[in-house]
N, C-alpha and C. Protein backbone atom coordinates (compact mmCIF):
# COMPACT_ATOMS: atom_id res chain seq x y z
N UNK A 1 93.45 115.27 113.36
CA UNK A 1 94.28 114.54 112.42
C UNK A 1 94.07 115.09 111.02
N UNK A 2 95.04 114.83 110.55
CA UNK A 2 95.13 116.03 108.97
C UNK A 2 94.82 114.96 107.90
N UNK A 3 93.93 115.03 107.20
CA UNK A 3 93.05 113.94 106.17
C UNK A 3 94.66 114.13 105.06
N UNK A 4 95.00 112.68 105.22
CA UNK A 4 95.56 111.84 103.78
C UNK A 4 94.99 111.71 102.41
N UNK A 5 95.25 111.63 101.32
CA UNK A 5 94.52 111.97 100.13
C UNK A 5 94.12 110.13 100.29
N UNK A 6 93.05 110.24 99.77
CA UNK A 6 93.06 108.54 99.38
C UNK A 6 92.98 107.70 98.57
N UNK A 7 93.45 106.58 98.42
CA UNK A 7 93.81 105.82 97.08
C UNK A 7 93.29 104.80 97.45
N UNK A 8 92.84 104.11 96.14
CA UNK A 8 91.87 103.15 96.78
C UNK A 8 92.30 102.03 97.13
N UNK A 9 91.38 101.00 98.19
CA UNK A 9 92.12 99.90 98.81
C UNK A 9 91.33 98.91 97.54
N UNK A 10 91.74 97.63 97.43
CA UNK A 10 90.65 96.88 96.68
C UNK A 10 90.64 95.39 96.87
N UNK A 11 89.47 94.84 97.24
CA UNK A 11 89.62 93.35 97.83
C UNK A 11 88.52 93.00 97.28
N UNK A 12 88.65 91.70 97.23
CA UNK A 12 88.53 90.52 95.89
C UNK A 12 87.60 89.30 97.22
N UNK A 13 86.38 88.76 96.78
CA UNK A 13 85.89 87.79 98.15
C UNK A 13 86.48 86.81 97.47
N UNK A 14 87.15 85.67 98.78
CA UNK A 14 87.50 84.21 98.20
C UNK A 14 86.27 84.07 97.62
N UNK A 15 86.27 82.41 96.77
CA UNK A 15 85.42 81.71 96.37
C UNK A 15 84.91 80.54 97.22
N UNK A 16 85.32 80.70 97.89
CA UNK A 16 84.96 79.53 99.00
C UNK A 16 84.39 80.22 100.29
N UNK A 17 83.70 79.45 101.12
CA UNK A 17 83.57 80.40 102.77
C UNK A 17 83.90 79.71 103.57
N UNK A 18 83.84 80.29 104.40
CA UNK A 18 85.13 79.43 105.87
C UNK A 18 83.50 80.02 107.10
N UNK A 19 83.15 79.15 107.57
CA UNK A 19 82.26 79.41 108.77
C UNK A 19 82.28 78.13 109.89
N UNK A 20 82.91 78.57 110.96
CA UNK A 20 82.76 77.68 112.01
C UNK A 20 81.82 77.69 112.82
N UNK A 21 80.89 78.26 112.64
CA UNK A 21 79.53 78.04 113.40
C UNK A 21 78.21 78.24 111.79
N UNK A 22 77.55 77.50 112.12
CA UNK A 22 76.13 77.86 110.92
C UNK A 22 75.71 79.10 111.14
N UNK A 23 75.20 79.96 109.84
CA UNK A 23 74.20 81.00 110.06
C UNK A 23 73.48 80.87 110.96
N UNK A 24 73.55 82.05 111.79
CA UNK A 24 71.99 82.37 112.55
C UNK A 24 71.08 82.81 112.14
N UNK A 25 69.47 83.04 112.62
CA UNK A 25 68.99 84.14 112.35
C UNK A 25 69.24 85.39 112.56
N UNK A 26 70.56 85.76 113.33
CA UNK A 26 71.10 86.88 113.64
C UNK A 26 72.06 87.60 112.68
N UNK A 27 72.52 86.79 111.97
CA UNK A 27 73.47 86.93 110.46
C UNK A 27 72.27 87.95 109.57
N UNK A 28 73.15 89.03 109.42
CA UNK A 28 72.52 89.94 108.19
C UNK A 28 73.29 89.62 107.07
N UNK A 29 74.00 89.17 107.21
CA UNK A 29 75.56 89.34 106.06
C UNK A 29 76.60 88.73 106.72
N UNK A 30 77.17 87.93 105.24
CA UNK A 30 78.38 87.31 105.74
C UNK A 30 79.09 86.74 104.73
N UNK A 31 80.28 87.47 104.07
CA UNK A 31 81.41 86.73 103.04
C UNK A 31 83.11 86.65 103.78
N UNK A 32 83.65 86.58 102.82
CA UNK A 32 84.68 86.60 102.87
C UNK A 32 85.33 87.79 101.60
N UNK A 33 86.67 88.03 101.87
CA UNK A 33 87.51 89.21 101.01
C UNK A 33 88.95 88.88 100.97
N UNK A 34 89.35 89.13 99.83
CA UNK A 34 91.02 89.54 100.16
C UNK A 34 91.20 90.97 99.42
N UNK A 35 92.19 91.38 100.33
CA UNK A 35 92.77 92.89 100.27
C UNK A 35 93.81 92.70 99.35
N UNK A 36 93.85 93.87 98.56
CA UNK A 36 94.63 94.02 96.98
C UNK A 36 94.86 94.73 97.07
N UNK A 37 95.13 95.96 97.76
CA UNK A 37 95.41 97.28 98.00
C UNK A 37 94.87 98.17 99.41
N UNK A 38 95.80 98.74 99.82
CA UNK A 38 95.32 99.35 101.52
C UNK A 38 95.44 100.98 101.40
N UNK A 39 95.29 101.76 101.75
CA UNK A 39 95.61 103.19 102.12
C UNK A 39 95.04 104.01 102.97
N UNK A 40 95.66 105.17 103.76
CA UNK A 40 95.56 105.70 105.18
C UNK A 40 94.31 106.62 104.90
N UNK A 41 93.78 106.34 105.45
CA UNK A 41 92.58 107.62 105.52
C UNK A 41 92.52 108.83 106.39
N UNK A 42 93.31 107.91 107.41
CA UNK A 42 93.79 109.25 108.41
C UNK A 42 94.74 108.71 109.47
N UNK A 43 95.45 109.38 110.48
CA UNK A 43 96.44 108.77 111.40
C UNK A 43 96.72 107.37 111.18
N UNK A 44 95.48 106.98 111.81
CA UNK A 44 95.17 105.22 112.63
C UNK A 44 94.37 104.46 111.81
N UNK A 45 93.93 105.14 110.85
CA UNK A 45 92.61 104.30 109.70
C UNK A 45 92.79 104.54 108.68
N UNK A 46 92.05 102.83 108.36
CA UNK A 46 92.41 102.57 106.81
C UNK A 46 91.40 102.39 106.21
N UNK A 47 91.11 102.71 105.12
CA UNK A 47 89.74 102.93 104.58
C UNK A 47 89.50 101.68 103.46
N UNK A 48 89.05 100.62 103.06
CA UNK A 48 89.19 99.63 102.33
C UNK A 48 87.77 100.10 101.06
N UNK A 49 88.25 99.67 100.02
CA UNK A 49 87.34 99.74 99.21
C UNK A 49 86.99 98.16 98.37
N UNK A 50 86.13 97.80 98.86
CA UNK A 50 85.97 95.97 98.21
C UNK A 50 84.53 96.05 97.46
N UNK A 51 85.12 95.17 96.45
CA UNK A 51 83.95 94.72 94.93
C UNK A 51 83.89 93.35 94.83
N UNK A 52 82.50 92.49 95.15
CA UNK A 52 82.11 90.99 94.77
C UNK A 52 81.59 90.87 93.74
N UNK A 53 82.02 90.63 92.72
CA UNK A 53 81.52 90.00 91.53
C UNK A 53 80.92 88.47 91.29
N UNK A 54 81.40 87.76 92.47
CA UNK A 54 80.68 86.15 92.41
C UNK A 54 79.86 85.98 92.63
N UNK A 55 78.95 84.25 92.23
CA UNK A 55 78.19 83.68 91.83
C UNK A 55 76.32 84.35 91.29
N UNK A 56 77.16 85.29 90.68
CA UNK A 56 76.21 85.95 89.84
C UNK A 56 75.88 87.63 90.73
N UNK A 57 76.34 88.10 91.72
CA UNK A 57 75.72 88.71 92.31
C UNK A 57 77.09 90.08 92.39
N UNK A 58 76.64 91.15 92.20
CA UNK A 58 77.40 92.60 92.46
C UNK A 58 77.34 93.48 93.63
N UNK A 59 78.40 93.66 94.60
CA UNK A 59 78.60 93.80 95.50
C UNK A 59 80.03 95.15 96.15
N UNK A 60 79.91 96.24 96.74
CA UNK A 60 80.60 97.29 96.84
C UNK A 60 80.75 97.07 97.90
N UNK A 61 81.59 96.96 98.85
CA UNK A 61 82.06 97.60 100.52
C UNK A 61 83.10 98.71 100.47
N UNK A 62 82.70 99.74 101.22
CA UNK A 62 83.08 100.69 101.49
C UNK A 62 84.14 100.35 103.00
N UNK A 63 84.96 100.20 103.71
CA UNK A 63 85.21 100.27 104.98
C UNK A 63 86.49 100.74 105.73
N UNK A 64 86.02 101.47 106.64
CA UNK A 64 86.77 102.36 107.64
C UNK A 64 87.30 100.95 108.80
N UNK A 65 88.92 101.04 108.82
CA UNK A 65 88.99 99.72 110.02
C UNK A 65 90.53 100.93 111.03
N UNK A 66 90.32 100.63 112.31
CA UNK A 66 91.44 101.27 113.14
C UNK A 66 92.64 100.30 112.68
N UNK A 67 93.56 100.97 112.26
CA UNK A 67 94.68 100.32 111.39
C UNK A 67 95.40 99.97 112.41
N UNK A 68 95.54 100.79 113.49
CA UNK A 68 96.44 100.62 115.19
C UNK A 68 95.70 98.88 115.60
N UNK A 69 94.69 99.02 115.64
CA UNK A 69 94.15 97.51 116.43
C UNK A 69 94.37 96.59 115.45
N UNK A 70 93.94 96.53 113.91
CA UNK A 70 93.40 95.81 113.33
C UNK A 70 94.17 95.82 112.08
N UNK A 71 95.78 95.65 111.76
CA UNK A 71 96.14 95.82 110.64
C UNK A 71 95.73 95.16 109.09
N UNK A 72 95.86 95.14 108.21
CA UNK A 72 95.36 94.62 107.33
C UNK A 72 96.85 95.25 106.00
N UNK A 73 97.12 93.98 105.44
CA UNK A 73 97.95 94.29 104.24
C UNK A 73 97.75 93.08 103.25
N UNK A 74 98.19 93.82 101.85
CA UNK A 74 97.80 93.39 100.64
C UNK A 74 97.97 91.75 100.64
N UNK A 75 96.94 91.49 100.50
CA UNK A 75 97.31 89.70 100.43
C UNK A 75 96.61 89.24 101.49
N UNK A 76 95.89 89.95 102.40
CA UNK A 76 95.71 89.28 103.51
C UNK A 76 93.74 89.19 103.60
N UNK A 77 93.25 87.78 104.02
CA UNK A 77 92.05 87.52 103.60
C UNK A 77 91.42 87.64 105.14
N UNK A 78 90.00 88.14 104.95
CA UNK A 78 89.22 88.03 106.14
C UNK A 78 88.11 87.70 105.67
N UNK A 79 87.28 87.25 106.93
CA UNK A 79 85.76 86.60 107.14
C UNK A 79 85.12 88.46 107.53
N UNK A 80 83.89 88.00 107.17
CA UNK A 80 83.42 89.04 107.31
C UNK A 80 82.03 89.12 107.72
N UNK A 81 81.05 89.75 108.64
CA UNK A 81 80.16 89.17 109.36
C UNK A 81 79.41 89.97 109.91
N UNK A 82 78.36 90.59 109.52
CA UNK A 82 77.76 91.55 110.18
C UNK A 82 76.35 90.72 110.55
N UNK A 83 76.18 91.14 112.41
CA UNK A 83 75.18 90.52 113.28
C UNK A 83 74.29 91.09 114.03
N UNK A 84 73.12 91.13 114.31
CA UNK A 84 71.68 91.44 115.00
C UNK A 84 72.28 91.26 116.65
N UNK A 85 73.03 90.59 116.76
CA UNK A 85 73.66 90.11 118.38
C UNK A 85 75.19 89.33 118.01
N UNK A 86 75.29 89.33 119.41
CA UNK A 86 76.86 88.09 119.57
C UNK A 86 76.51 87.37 120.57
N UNK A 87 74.79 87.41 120.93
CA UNK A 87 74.49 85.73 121.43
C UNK A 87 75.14 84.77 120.16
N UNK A 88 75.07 83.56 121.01
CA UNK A 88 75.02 82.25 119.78
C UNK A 88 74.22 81.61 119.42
N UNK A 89 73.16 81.98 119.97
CA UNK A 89 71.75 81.07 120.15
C UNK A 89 70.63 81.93 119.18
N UNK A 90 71.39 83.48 119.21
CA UNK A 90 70.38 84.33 117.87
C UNK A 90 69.45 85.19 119.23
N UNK A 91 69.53 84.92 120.39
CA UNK A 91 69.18 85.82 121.34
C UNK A 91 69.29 87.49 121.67
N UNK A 92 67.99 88.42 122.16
CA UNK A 92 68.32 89.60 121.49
C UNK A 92 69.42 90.49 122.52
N UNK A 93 69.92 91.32 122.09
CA UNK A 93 70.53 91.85 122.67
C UNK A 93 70.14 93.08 124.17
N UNK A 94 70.88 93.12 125.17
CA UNK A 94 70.23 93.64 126.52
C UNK A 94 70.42 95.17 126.39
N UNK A 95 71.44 95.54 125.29
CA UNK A 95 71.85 97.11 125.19
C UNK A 95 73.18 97.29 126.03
N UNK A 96 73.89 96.74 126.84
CA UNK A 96 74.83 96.65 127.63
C UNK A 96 75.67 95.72 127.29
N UNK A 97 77.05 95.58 127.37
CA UNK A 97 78.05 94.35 127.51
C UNK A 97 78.01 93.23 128.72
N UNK A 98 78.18 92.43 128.04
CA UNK A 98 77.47 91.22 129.00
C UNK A 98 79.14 90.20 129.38
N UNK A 99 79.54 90.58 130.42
CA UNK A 99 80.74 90.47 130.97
C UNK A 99 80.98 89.00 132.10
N UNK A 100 79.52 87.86 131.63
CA UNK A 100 79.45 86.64 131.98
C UNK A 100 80.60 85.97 131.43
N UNK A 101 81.06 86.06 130.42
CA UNK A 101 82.36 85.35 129.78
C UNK A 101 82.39 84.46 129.13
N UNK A 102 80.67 84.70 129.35
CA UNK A 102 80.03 83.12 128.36
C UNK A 102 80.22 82.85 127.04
N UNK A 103 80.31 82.01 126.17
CA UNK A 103 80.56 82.03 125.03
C UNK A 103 79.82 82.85 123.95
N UNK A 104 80.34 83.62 123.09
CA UNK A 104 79.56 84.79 121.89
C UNK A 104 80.12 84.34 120.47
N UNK A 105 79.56 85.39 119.15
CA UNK A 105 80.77 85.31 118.58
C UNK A 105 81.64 86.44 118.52
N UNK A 106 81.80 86.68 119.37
CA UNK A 106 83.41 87.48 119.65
C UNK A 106 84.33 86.15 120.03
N UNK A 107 83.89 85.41 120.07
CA UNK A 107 85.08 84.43 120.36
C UNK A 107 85.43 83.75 119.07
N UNK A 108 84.90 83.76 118.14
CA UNK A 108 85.27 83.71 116.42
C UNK A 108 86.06 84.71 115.93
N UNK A 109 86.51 85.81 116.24
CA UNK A 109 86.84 86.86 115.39
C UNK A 109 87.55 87.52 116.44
N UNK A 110 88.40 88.78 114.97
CA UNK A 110 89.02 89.12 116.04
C UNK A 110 89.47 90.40 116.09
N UNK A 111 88.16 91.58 115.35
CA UNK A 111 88.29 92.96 115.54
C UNK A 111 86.75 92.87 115.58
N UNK A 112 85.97 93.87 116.19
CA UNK A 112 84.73 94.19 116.44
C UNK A 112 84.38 95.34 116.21
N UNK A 113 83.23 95.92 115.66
CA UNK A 113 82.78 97.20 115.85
C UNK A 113 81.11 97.16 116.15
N UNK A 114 80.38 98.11 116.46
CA UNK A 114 79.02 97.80 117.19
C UNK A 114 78.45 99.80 116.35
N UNK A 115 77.98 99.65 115.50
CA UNK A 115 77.13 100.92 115.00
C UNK A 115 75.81 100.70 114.71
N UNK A 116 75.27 101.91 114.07
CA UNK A 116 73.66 101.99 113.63
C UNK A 116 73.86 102.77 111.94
N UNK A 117 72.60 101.81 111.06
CA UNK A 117 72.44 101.81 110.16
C UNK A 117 71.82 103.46 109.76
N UNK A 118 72.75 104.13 109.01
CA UNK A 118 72.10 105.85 108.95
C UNK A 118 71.27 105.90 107.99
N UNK A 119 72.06 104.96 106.93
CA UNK A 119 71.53 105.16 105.83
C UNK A 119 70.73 104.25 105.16
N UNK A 120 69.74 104.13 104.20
CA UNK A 120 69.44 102.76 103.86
C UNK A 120 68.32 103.46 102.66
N UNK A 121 69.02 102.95 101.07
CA UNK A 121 68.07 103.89 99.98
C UNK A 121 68.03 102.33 98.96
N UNK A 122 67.24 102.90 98.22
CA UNK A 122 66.75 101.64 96.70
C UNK A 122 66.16 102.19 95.72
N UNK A 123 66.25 102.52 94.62
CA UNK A 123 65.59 103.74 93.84
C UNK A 123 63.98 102.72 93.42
N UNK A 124 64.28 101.55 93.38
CA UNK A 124 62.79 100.71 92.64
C UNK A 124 63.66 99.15 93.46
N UNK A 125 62.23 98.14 93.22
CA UNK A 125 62.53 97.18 94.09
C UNK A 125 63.88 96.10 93.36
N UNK A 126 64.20 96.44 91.68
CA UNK A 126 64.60 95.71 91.23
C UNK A 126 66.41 96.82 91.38
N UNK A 127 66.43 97.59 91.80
CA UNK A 127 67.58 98.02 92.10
C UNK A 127 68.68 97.93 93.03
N UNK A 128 69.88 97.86 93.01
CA UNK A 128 70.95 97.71 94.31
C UNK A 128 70.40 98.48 95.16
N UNK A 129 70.67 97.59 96.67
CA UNK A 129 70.26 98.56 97.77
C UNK A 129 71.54 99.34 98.29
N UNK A 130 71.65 100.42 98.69
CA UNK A 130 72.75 100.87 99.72
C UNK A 130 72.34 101.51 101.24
N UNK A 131 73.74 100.49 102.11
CA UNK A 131 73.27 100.84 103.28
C UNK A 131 75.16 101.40 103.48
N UNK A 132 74.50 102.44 104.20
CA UNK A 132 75.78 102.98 104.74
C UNK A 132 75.26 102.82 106.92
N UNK A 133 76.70 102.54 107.63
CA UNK A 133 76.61 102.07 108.80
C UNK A 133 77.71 103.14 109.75
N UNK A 134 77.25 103.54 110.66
CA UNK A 134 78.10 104.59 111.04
C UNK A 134 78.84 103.46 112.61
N UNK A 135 80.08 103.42 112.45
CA UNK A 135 80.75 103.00 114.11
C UNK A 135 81.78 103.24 114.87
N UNK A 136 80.46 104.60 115.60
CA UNK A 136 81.16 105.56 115.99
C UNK A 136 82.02 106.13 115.39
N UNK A 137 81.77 106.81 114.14
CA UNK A 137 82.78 107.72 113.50
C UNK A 137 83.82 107.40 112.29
N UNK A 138 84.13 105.61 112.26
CA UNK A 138 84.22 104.75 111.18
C UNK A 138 83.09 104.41 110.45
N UNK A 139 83.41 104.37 109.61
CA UNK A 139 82.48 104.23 108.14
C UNK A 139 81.81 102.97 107.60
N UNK A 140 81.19 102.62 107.14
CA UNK A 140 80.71 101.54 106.03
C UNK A 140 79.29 101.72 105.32
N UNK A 141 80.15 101.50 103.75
CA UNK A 141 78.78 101.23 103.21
C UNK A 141 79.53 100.21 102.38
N UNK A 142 78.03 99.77 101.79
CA UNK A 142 77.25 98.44 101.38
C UNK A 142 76.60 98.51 100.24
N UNK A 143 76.65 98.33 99.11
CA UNK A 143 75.70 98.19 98.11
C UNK A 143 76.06 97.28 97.37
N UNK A 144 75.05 97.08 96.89
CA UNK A 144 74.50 95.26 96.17
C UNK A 144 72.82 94.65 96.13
N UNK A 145 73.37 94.04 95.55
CA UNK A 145 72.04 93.06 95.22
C UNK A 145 71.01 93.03 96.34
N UNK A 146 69.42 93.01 96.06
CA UNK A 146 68.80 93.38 97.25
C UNK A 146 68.55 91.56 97.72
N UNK A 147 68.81 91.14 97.31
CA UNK A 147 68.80 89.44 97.59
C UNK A 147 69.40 89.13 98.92
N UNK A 148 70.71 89.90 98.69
CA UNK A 148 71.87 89.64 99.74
C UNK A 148 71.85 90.79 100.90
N UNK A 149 71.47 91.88 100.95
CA UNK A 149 70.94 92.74 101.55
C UNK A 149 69.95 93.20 102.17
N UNK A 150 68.62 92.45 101.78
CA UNK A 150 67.38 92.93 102.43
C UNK A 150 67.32 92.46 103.95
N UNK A 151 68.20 91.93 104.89
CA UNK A 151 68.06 91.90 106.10
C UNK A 151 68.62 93.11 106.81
N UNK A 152 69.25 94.06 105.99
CA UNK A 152 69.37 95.20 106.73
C UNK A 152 68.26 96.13 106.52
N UNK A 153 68.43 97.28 107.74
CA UNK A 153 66.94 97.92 108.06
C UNK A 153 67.64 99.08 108.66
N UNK A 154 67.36 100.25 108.00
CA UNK A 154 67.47 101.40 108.40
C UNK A 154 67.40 101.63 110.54
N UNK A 155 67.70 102.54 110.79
CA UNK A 155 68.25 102.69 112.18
C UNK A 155 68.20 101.25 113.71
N UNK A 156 68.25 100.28 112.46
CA UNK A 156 68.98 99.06 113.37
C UNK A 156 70.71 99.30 114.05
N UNK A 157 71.11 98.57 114.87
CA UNK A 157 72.36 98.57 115.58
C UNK A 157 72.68 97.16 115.05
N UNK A 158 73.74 97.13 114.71
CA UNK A 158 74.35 96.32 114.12
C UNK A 158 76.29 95.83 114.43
N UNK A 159 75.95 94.70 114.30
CA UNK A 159 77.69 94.37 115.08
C UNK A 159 78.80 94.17 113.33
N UNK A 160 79.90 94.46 113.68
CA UNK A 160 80.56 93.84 112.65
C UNK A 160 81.77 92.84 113.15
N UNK A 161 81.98 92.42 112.61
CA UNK A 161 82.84 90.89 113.04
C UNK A 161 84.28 91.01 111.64
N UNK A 162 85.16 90.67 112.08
CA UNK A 162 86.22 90.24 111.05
C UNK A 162 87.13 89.26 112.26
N UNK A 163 87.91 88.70 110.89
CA UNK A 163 89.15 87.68 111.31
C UNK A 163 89.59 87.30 110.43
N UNK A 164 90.84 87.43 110.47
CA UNK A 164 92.14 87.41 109.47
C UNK A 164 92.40 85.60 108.91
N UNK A 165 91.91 85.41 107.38
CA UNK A 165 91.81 84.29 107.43
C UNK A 165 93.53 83.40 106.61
N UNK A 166 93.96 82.61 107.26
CA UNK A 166 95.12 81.95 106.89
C UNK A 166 95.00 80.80 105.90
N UNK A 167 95.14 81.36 104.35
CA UNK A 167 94.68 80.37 103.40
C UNK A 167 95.94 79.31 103.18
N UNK A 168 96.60 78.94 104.38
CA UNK A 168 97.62 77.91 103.98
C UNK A 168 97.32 77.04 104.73
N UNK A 169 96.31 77.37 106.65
CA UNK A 169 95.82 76.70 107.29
C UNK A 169 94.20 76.66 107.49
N UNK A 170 93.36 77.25 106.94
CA UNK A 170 92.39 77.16 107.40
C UNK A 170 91.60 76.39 106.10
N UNK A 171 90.81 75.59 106.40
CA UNK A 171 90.13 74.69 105.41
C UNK A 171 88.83 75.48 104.89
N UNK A 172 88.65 75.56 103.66
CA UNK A 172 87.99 76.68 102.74
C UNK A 172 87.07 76.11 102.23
């Protein structure tokens, strides 16, 4: 596929959070975003570029999403959720897909990706951390506040979670 020039995407986190289940201990991370701008990174992917400026704290996402599965356009808000497992109970993971049918949170959301943490730097302890996350070949990085970040850990496997949130029906 022949690389698109790219322009940046830019999303804004609501001020509110929408969570239908409580944090786990399996939760590394978890906001919300709205998209302000989208563009192709290549064929099928869209490369998002998002900045949190709320409740005191500074925040960069970098992210690669398959535009074919998972569209995303300007205006449109998601949950956002990166997890240690998709038990519900915070249980560890077996390394395999677990095809019991039992309840996860994949049943919250509704694009998935499953990578390992490549990257993970901090120049001093009082500095933004950045973690960049490779899945399978889609992208993400992460930098921000080490407050909101220090549950990530260099060559951990890590899930990501989204779902398209409907701010006319969903209670915020």
């Amino acid at each position: 596929a022949a690389r698109a020039p790219v322009k940046s995407a830019h999303c804004l986190r609501t001020a509110a959070r929408h969570a239908s289940r409580p944090m786990s201990v399996s939760t590394l991370f978890a906001d919300q975003f709205e998209v302000k701008d989208t563009s192709k990174k290549f064929d099928k992917v869209t490369r998002l570029h998002c900045r949190l400026a709320e409740e005191g704290y500074d925040l960069v996402l970098d992210l690669d999403v398959n535009s074919d599965l998972y569209p995303l356009e300007v205006g449109d808000r998601f949950a956002f959720l990166l997890s240690s497992t998709l038990d519900l109970d915070g249980g560890a993971d077996a390394g395999v897909y677990d095809q019991s049918g039992k309840p996860s949170l994949l049943d919250d959301y509704e694009y998935a990706m499953y990578g390992k943490i490549f990257k993970w730097k901090q120049e001093n302890t009082k500095a933004p951390i950045e973690v960049q996350v490779s899945f399978g070949g889609l992208l993400m990085r992460l930098k921000g506040d080490p407050r909101h970040l220090q549950k990530l850990a260099l060559d951990s496997r890590v899930y990501l979670l989204m779902r398209k949130i409907n701010t006319e029906t969903d209670v915020q």
